[in-house]
PDB file of N, CA and C in Angstrom:
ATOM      1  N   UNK A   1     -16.951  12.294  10.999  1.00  0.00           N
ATOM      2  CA  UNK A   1     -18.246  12.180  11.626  1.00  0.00           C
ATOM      3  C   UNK A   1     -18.484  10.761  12.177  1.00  0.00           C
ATOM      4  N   UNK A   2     -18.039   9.527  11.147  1.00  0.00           N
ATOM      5  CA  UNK A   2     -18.460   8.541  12.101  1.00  0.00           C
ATOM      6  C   UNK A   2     -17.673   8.018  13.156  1.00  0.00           C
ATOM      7  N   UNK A   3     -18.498   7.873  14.210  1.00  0.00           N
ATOM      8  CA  UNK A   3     -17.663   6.907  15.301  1.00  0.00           C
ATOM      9  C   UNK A   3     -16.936   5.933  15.183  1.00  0.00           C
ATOM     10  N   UNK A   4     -15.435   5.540  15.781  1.00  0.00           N
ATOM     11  CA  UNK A   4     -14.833   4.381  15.630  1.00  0.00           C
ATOM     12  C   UNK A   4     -15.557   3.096  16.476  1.00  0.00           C
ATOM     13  N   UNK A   5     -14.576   2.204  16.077  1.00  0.00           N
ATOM     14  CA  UNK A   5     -15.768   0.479  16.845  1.00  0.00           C
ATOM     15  C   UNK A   5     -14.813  -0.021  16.850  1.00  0.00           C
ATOM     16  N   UNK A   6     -14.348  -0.613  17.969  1.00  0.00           N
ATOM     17  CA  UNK A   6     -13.375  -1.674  18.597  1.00  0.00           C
ATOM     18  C   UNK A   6     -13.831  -2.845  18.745  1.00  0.00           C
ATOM     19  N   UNK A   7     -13.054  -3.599  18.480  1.00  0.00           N
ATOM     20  CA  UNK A   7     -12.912  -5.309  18.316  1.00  0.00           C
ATOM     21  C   UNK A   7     -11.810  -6.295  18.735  1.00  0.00           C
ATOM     22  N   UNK A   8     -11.565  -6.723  19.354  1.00  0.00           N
ATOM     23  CA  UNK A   8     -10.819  -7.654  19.588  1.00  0.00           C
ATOM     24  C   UNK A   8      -9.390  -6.917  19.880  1.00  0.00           C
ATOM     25  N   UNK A   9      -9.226  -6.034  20.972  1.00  0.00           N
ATOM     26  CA  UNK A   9      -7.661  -5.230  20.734  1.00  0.00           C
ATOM     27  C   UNK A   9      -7.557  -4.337  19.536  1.00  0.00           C
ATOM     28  N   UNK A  10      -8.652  -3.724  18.356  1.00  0.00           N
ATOM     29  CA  UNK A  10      -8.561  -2.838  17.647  1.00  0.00           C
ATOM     30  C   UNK A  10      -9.566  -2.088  17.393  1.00  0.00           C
ATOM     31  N   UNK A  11      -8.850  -0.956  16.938  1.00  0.00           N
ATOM     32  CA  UNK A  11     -10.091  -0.133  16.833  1.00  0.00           C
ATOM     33  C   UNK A  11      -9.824   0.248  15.191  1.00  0.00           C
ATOM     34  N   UNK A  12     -11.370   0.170  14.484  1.00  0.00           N
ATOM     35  CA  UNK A  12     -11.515   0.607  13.169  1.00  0.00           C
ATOM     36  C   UNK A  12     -12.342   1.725  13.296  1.00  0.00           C
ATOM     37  N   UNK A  13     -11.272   3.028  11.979  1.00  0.00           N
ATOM     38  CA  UNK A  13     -12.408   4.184  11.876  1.00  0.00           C
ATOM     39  C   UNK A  13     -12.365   4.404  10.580  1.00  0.00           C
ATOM     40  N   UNK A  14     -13.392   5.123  10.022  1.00  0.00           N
ATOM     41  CA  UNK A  14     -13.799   5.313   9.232  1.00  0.00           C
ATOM     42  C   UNK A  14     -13.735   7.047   9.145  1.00  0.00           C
ATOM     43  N   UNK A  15     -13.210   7.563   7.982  1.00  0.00           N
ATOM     44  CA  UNK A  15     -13.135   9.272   7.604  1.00  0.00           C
ATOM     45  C   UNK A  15     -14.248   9.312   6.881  1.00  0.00           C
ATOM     46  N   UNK A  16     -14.354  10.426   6.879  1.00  0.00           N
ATOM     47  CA  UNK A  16     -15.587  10.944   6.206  1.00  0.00           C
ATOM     48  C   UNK A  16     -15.786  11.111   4.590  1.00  0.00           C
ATOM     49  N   UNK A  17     -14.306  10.971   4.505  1.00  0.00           N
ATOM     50  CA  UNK A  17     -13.917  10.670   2.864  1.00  0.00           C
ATOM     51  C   UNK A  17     -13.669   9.213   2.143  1.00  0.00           C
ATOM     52  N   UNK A  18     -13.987   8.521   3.045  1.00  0.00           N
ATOM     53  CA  UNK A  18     -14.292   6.894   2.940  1.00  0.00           C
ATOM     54  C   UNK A  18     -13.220   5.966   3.237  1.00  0.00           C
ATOM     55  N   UNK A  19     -12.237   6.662   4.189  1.00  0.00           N
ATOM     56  CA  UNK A  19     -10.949   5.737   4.362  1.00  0.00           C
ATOM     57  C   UNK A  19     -11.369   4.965   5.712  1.00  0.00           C
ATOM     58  N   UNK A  20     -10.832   3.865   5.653  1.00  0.00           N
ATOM     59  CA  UNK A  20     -10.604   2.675   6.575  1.00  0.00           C
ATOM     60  C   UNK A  20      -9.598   2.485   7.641  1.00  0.00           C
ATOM     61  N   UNK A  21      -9.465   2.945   8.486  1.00  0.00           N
ATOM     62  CA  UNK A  21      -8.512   2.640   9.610  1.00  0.00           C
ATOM     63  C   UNK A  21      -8.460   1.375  10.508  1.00  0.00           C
ATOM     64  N   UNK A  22      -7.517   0.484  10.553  1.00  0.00           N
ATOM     65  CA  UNK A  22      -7.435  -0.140  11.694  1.00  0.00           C
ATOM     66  C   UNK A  22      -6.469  -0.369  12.672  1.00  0.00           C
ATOM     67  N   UNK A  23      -6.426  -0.240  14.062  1.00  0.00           N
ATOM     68  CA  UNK A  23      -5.054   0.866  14.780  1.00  0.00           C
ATOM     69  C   UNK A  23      -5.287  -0.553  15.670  1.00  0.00           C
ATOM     70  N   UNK A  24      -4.117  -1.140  16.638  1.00  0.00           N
ATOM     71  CA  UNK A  24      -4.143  -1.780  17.994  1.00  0.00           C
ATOM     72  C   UNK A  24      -4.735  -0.462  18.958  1.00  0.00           C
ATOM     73  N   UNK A  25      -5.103  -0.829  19.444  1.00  0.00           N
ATOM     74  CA  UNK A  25      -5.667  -0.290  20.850  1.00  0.00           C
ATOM     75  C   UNK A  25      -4.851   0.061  21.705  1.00  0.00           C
ATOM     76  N   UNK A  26      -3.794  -1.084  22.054  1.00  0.00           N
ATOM     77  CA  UNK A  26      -2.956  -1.064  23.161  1.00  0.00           C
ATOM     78  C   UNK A  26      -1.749   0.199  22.748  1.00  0.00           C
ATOM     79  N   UNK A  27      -0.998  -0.050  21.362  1.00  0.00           N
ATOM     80  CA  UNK A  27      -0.241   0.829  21.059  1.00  0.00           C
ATOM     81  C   UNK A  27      -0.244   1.666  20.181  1.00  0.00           C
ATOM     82  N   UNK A  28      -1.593   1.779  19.123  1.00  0.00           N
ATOM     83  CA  UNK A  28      -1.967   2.711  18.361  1.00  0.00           C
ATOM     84  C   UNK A  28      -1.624   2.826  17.137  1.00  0.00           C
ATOM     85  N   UNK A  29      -0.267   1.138  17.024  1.00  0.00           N
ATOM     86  CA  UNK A  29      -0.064   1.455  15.414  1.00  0.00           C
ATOM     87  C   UNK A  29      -0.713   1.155  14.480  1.00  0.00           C
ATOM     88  N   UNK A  30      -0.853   1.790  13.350  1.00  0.00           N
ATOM     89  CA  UNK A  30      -1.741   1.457  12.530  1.00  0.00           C
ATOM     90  C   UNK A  30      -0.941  -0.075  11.708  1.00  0.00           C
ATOM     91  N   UNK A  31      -2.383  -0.809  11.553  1.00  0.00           N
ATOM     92  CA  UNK A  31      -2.203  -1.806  10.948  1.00  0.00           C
ATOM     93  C   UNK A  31      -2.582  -1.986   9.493  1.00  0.00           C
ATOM     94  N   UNK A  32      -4.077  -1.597   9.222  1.00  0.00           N
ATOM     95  CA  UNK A  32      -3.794  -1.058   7.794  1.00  0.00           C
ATOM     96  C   UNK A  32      -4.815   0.045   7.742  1.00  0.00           C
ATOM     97  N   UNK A  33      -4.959   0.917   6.497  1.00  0.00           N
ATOM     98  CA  UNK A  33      -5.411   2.388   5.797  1.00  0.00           C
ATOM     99  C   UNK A  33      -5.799   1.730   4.418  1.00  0.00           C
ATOM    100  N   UNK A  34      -7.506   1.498   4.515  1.00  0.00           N
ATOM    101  CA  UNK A  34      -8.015   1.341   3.020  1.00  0.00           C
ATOM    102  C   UNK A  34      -9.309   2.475   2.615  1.00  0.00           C
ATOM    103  N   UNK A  35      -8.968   2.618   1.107  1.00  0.00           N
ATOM    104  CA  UNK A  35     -10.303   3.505   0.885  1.00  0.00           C
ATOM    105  C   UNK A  35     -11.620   2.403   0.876  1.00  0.00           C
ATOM    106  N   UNK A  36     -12.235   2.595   1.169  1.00  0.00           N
ATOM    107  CA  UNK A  36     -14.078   1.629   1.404  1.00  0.00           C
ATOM    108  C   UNK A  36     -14.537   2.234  -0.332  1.00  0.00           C
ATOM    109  N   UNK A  37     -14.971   3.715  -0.643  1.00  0.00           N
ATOM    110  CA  UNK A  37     -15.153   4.615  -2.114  1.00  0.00           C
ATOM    111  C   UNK A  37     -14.867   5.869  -1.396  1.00  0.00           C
ATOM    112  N   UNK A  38     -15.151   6.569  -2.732  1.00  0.00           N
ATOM    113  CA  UNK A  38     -15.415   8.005  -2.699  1.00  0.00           C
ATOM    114  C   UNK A  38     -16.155   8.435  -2.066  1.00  0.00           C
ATOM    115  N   UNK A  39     -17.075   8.171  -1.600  1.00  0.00           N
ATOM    116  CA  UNK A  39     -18.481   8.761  -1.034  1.00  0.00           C
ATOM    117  C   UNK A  39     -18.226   9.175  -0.081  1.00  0.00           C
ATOM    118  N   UNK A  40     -19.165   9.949   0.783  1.00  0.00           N
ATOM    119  CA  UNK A  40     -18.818  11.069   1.890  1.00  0.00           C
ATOM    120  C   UNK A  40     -19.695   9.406   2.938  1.00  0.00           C
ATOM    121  N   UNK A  41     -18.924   9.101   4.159  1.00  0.00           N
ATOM    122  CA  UNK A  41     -19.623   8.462   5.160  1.00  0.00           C
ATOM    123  C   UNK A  41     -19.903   9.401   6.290  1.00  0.00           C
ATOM    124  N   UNK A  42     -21.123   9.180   6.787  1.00  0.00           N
ATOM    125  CA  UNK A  42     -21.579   9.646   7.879  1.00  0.00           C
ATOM    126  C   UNK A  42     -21.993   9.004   8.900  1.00  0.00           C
ATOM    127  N   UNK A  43     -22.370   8.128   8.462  1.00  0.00           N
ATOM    128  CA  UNK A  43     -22.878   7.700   9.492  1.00  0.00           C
ATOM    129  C   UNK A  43     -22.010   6.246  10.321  1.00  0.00           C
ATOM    130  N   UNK A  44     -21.725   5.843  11.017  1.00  0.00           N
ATOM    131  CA  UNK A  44     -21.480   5.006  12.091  1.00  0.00           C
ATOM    132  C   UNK A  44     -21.381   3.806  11.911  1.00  0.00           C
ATOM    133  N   UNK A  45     -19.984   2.988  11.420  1.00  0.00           N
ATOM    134  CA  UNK A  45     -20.602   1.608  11.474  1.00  0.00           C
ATOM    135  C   UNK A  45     -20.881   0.597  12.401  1.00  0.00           C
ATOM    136  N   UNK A  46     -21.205  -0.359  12.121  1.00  0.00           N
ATOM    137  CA  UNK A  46     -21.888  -0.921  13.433  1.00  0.00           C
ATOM    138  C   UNK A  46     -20.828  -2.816  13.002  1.00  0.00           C
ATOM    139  N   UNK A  47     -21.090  -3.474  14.488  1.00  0.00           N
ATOM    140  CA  UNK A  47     -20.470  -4.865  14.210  1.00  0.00           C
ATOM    141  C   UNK A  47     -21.583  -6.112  14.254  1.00  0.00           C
ATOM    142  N   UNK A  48     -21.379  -7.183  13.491  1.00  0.00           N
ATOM    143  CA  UNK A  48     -22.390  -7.684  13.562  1.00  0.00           C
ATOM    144  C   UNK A  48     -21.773  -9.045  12.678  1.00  0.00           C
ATOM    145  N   UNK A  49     -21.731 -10.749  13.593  1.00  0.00           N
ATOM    146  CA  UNK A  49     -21.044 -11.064  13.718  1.00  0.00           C
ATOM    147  C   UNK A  49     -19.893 -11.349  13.089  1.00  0.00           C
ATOM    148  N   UNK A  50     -19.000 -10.623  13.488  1.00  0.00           N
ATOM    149  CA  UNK A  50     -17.182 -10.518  13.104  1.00  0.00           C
ATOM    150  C   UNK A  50     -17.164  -9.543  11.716  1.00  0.00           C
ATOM    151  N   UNK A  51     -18.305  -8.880  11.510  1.00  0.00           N
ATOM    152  CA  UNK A  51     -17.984  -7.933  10.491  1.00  0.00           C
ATOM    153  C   UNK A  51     -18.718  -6.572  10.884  1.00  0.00           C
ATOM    154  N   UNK A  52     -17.594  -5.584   9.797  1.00  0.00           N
ATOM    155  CA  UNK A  52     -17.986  -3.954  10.487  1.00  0.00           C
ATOM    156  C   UNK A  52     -19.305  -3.608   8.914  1.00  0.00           C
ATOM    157  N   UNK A  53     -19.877  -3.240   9.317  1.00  0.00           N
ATOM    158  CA  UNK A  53     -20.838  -2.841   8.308  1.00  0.00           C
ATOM    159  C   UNK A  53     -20.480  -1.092   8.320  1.00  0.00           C
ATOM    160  N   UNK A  54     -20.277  -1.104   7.053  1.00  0.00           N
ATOM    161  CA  UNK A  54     -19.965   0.547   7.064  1.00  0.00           C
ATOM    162  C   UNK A  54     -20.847   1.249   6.092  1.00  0.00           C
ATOM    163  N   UNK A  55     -22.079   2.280   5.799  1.00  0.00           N
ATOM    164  CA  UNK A  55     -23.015   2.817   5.004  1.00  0.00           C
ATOM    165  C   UNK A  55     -22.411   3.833   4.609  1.00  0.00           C
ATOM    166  N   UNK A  56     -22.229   4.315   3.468  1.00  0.00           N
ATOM    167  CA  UNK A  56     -21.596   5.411   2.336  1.00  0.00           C
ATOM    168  C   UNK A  56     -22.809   6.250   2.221  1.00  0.00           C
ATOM    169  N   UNK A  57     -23.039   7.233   1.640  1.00  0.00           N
ATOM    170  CA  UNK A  57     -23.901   8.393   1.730  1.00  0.00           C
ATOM    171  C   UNK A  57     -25.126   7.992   0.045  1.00  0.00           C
ATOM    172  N   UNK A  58     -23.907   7.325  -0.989  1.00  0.00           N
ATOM    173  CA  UNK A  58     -24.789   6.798  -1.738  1.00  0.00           C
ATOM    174  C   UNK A  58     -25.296   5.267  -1.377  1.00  0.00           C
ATOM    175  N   UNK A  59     -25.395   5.302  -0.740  1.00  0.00           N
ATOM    176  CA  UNK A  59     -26.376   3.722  -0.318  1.00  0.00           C
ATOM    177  C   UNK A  59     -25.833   2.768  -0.203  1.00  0.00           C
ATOM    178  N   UNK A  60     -24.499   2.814  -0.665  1.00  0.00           N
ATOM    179  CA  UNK A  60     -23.575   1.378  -0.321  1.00  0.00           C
ATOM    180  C   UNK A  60     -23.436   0.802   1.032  1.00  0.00           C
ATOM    181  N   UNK A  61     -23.575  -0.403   1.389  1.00  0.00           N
ATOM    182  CA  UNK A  61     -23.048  -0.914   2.882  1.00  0.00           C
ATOM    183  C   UNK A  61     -21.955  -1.784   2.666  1.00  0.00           C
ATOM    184  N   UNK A  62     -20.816  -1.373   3.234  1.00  0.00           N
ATOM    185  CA  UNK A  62     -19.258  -2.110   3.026  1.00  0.00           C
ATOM    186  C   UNK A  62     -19.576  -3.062   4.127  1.00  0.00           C
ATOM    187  N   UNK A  63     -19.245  -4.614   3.471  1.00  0.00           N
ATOM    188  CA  UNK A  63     -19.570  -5.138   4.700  1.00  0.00           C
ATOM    189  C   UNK A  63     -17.908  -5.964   4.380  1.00  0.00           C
ATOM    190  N   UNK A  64     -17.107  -5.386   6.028  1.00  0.00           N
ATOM    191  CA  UNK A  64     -15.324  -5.327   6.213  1.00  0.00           C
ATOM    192  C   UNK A  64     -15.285  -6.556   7.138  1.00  0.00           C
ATOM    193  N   UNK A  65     -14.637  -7.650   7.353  1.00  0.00           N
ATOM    194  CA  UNK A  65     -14.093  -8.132   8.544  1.00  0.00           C
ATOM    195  C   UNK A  65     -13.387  -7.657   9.370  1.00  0.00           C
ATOM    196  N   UNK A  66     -13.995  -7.945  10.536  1.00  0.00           N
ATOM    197  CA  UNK A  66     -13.440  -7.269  11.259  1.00  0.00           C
ATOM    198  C   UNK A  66     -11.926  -7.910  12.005  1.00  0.00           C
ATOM    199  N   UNK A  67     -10.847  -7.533  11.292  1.00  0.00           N
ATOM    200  CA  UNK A  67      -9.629  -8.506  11.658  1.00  0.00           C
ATOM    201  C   UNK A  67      -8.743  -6.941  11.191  1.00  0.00           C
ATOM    202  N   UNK A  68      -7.307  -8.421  11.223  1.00  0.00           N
ATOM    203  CA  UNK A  68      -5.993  -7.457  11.601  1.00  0.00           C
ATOM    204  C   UNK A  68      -5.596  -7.575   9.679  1.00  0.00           C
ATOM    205  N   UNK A  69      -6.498  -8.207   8.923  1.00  0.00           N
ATOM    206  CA  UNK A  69      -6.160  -8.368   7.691  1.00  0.00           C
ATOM    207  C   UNK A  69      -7.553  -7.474   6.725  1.00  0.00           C
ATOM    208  N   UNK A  70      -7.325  -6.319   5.775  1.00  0.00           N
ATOM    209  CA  UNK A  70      -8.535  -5.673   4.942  1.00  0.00           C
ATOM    210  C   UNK A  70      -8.973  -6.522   4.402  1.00  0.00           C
ATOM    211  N   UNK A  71     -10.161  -6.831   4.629  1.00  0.00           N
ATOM    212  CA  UNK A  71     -10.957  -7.700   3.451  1.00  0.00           C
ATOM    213  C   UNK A  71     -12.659  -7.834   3.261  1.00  0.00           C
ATOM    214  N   UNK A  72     -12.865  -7.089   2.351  1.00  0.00           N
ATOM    215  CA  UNK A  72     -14.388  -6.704   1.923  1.00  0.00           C
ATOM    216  C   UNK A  72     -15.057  -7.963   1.665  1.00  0.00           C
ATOM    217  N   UNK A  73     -16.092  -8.432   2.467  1.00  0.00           N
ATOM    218  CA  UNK A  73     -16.770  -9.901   2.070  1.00  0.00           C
ATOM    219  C   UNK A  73     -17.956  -9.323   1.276  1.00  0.00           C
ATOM    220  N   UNK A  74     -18.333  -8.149   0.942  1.00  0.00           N
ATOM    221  CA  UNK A  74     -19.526  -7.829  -0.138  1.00  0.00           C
ATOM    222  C   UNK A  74     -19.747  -6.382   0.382  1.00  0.00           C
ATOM    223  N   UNK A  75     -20.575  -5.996  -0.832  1.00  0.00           N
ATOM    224  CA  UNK A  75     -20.877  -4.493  -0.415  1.00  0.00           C
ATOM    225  C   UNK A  75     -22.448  -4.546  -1.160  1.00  0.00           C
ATOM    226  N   UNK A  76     -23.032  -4.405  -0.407  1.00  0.00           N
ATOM    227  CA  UNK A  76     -25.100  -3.772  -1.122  1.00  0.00           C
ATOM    228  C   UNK A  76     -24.766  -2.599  -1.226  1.00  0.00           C
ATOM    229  N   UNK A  77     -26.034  -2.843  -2.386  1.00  0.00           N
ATOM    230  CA  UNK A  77     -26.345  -1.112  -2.631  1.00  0.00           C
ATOM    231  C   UNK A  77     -27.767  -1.398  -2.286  1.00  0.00           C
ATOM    232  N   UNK A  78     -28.323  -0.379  -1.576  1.00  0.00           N
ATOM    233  CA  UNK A  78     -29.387  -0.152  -1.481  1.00  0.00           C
ATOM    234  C   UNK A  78     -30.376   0.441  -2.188  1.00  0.00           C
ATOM    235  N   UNK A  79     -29.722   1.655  -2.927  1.00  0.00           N
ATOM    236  CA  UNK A  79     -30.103   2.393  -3.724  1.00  0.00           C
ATOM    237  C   UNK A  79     -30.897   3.182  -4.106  1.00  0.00           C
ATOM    238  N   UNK A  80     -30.532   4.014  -2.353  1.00  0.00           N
ATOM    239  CA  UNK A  80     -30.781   5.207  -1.757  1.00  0.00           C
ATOM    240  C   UNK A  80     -29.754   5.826  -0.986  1.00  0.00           C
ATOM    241  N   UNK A  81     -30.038   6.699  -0.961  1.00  0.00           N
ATOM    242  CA  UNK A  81     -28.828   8.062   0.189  1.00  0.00           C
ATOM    243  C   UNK A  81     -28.953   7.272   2.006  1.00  0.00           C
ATOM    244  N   UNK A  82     -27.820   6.824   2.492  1.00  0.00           N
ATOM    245  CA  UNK A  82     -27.734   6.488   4.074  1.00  0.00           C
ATOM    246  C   UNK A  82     -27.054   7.451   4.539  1.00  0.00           C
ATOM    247  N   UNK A  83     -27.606   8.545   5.516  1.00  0.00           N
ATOM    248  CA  UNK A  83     -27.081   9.231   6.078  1.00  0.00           C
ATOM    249  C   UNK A  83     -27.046   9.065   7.875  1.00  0.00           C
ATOM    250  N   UNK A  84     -27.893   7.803   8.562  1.00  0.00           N
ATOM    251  CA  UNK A  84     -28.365   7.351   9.478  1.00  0.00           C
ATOM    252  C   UNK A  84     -27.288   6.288  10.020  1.00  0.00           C
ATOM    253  N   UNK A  85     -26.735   6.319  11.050  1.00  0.00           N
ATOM    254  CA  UNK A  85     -26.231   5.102  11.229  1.00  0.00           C
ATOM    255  C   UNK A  85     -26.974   3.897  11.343  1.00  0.00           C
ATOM    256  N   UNK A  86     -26.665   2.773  10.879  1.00  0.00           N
ATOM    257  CA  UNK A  86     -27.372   1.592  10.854  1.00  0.00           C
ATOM    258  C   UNK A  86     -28.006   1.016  12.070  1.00  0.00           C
ATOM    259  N   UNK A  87     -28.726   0.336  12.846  1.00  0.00           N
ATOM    260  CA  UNK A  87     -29.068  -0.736  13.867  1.00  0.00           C
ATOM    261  C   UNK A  87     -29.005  -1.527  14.341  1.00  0.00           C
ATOM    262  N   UNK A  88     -28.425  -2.162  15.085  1.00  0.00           N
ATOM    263  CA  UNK A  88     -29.028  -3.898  14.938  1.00  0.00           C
ATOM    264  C   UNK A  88     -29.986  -4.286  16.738  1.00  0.00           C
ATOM    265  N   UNK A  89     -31.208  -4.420  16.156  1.00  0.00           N
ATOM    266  CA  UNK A  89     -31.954  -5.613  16.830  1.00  0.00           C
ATOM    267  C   UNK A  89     -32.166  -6.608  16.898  1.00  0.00           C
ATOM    268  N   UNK A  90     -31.583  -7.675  17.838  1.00  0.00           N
ATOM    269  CA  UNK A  90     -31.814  -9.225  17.681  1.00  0.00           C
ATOM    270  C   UNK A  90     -30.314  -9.661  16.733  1.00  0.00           C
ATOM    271  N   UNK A  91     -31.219 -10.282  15.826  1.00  0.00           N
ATOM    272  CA  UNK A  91     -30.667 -10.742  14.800  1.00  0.00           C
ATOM    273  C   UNK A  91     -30.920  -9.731  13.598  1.00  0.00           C
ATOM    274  N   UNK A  92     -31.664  -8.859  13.589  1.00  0.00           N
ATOM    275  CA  UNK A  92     -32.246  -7.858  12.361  1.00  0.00           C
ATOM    276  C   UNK A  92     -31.240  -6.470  12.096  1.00  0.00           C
ATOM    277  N   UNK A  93     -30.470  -6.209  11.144  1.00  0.00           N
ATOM    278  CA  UNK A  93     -30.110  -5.054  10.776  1.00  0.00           C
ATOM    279  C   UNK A  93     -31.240  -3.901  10.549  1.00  0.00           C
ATOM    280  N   UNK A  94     -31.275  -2.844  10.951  1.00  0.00           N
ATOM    281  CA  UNK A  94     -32.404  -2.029  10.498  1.00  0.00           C
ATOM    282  C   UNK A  94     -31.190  -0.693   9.738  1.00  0.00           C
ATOM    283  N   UNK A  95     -32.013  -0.220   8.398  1.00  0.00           N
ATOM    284  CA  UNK A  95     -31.081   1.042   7.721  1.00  0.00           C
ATOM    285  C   UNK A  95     -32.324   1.829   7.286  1.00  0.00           C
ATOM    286  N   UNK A  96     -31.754   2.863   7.593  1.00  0.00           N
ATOM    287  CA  UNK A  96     -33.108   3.891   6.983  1.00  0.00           C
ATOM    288  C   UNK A  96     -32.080   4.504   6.208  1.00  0.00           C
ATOM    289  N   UNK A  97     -32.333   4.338   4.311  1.00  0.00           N
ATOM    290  CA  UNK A  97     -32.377   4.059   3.280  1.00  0.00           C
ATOM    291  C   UNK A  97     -33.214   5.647   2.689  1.00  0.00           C
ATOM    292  N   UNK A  98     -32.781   6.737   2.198  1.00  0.00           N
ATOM    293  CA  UNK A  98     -33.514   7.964   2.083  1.00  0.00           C
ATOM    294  C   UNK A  98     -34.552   8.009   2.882  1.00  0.00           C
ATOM    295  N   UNK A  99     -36.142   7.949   2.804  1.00  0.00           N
ATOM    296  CA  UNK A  99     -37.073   8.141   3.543  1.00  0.00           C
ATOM    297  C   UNK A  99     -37.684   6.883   4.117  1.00  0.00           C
ATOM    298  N   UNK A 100     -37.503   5.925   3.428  1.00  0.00           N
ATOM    299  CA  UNK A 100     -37.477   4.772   3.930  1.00  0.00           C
ATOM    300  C   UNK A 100     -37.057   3.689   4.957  1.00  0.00           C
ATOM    301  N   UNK A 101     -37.142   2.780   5.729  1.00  0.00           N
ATOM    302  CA  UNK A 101     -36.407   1.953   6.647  1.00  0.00           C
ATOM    303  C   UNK A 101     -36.570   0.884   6.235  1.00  0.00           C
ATOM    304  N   UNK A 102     -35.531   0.058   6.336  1.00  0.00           N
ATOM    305  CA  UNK A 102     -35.187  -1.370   6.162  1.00  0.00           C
ATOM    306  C   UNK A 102     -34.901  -2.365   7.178  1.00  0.00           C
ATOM    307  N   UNK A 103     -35.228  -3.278   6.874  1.00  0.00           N
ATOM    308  CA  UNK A 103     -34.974  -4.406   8.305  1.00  0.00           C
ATOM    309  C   UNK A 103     -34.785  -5.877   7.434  1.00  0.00           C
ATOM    310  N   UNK A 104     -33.272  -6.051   7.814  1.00  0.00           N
ATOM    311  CA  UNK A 104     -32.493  -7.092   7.049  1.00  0.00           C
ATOM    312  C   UNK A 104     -32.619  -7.915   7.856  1.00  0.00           C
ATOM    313  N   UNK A 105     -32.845  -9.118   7.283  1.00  0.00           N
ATOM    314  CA  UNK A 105     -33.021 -10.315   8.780  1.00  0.00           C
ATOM    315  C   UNK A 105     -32.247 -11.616   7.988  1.00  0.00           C
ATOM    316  N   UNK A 106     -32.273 -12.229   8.501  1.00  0.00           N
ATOM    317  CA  UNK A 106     -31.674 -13.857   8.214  1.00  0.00           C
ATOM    318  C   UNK A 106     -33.027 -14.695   8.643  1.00  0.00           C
ATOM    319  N   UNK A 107     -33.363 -14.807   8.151  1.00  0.00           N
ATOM    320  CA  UNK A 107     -34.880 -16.181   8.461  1.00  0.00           C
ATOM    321  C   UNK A 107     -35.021 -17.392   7.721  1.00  0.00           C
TER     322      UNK A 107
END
């Protein structure tokens, strides 16, 4: 379900069973295959600077660099169900968080 997001000559996707793809663009090989969790993803991650933010169905946001090397710089829990792909306005992340919406900012 979620959409892939290209970066710099690659494209990262995400399965719906929480695996991590990151492929060259130009020739398609894969560079690396990580699990993010268990959780079912749905929704879409988004880039925001030099990292892929990826939302898990239980509320986690994987936040991945976005490079040719796996590496998780933190993961929130929100601690609610994200079934929404995330936002970004400005500088503001927005996540709607079960019934709720959120707006992450740096200020």
């Amino acid at each position: 379900v979620p959409s892939p997001i290209a970066q710099d000559g690659l494209f990262f996707c995400v399965s719906d069973e929480g695996w991590m793809t990151c492929v060259e663009a130009e020739t398609g090989k894969r560079v690396w295959k990580e699990r993010l969790s268990r959780e079912q993803h749905w929704a879409s991650p988004v880039l925001a600077r030099g990292h892929i933010l990826v939302a898990d169905k239980a509320g986690k946001v994987h936040v991945v660099q976005a490079g040719r090397a796996f590496q998780v710089a933190r993961v929130i829990d929100m601690g609610g169900p994200i079934f929404a792909s995330p936002a970004i306005a400005g500088d503001d992340l927005l996540l709607r968080v079960g019934g709720k919406l959120y707006c992450l900012a740096e200020r």
